[in-house]
C-alpha atoms as a PDB file:
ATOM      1  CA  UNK A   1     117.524 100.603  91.903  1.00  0.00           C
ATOM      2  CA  UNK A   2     118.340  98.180  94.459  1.00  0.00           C
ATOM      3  CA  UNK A   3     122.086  96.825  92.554  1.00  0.00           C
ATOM      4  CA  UNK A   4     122.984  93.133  93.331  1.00  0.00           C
ATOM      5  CA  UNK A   5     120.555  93.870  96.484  1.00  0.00           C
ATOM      6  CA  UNK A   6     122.698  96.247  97.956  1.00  0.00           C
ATOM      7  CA  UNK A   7     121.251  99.348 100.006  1.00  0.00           C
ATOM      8  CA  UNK A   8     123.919 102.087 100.602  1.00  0.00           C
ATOM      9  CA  UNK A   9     123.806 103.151 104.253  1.00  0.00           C
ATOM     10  CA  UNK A  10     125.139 107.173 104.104  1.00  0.00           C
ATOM     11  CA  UNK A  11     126.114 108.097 107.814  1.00  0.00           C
ATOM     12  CA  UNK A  12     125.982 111.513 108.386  1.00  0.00           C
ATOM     13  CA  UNK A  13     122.980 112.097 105.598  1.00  0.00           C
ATOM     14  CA  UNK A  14     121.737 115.661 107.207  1.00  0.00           C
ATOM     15  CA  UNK A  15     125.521 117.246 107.098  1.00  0.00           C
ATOM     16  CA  UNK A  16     127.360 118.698 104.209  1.00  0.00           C
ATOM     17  CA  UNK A  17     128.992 115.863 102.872  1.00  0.00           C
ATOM     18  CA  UNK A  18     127.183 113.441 103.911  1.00  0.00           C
ATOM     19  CA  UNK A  19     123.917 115.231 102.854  1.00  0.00           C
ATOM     20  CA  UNK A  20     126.018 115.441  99.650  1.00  0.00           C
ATOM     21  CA  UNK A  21     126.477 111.758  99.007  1.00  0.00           C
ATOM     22  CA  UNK A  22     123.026 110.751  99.902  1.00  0.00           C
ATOM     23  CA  UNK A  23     121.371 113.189  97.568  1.00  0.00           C
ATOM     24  CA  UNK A  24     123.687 112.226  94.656  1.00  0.00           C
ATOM     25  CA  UNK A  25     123.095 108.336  95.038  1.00  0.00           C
ATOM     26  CA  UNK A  26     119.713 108.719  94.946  1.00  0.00           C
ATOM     27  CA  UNK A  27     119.684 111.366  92.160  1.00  0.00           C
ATOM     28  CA  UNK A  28     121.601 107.972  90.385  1.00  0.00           C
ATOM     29  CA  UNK A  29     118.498 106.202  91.302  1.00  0.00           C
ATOM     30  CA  UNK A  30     120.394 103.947  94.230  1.00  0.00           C
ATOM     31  CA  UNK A  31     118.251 102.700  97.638  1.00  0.00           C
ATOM     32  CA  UNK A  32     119.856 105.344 100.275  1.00  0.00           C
ATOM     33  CA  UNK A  33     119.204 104.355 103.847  1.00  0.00           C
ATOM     34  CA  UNK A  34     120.370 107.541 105.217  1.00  0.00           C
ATOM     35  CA  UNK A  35     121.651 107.769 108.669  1.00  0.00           C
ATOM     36  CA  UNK A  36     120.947 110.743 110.850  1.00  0.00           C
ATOM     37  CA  UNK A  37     120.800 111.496 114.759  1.00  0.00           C
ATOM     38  CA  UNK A  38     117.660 113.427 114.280  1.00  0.00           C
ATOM     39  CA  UNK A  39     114.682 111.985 111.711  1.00  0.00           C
ATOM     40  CA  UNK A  40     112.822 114.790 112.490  1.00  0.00           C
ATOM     41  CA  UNK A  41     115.017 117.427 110.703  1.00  0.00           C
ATOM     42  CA  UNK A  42     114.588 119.661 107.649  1.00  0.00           C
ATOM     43  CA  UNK A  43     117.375 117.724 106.513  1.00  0.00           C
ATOM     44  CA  UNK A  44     115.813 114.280 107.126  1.00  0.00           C
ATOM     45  CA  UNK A  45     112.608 114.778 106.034  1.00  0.00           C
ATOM     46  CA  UNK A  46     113.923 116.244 102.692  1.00  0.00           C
ATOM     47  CA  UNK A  47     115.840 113.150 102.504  1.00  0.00           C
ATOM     48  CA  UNK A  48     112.783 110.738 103.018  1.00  0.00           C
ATOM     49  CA  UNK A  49     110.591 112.890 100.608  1.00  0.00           C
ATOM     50  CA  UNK A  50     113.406 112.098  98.023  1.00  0.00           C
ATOM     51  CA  UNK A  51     112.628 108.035  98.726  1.00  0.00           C
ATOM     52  CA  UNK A  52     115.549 107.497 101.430  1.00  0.00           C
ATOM     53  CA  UNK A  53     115.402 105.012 104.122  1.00  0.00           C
ATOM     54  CA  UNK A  54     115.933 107.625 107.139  1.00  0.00           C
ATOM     55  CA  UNK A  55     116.759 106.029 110.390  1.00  0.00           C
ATOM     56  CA  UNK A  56     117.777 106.846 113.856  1.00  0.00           C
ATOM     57  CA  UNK A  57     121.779 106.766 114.589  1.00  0.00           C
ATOM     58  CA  UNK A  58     123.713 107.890 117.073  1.00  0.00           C
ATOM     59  CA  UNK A  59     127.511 106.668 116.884  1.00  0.00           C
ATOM     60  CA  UNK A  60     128.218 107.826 120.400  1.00  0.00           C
ATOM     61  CA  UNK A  61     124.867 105.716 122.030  1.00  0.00           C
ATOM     62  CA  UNK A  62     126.731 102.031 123.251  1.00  0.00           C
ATOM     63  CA  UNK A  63     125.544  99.309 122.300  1.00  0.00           C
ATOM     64  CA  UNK A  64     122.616  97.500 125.240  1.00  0.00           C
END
């Protein structure tokens, strides 16, 4: 369910709380794009089998 268009963007998606969040939003059926260092992770991958938008993101990378 995207709600009045909105995509929730969960930053750390692959921790604990973060994980957490992004799991429980889209157990309520909300468009997660979850945001991880690592795509590639257990974590991630669980979170893209479960429909989340998994990107890329790393807070401490400046901007080019």
């Amino acid at each position: 369910m995207i709600v009045n268009g909105l995509v929730v963007a969960v930053a750390g998606s692959t921790g604990q709380q973060g994980g957490a969040v992004a799991r429980r939003l889209l157990a309520d059926g909300w468009t997660v794009r979850a945001l991880t260092r690592d795509p590639t992770s257990p974590g991630a991958r669980a979170l893209a089998d479960a429909d989340a938008d998994v990107r890329a993101v790393d807070m401490a990378d400046p901007p080019h």
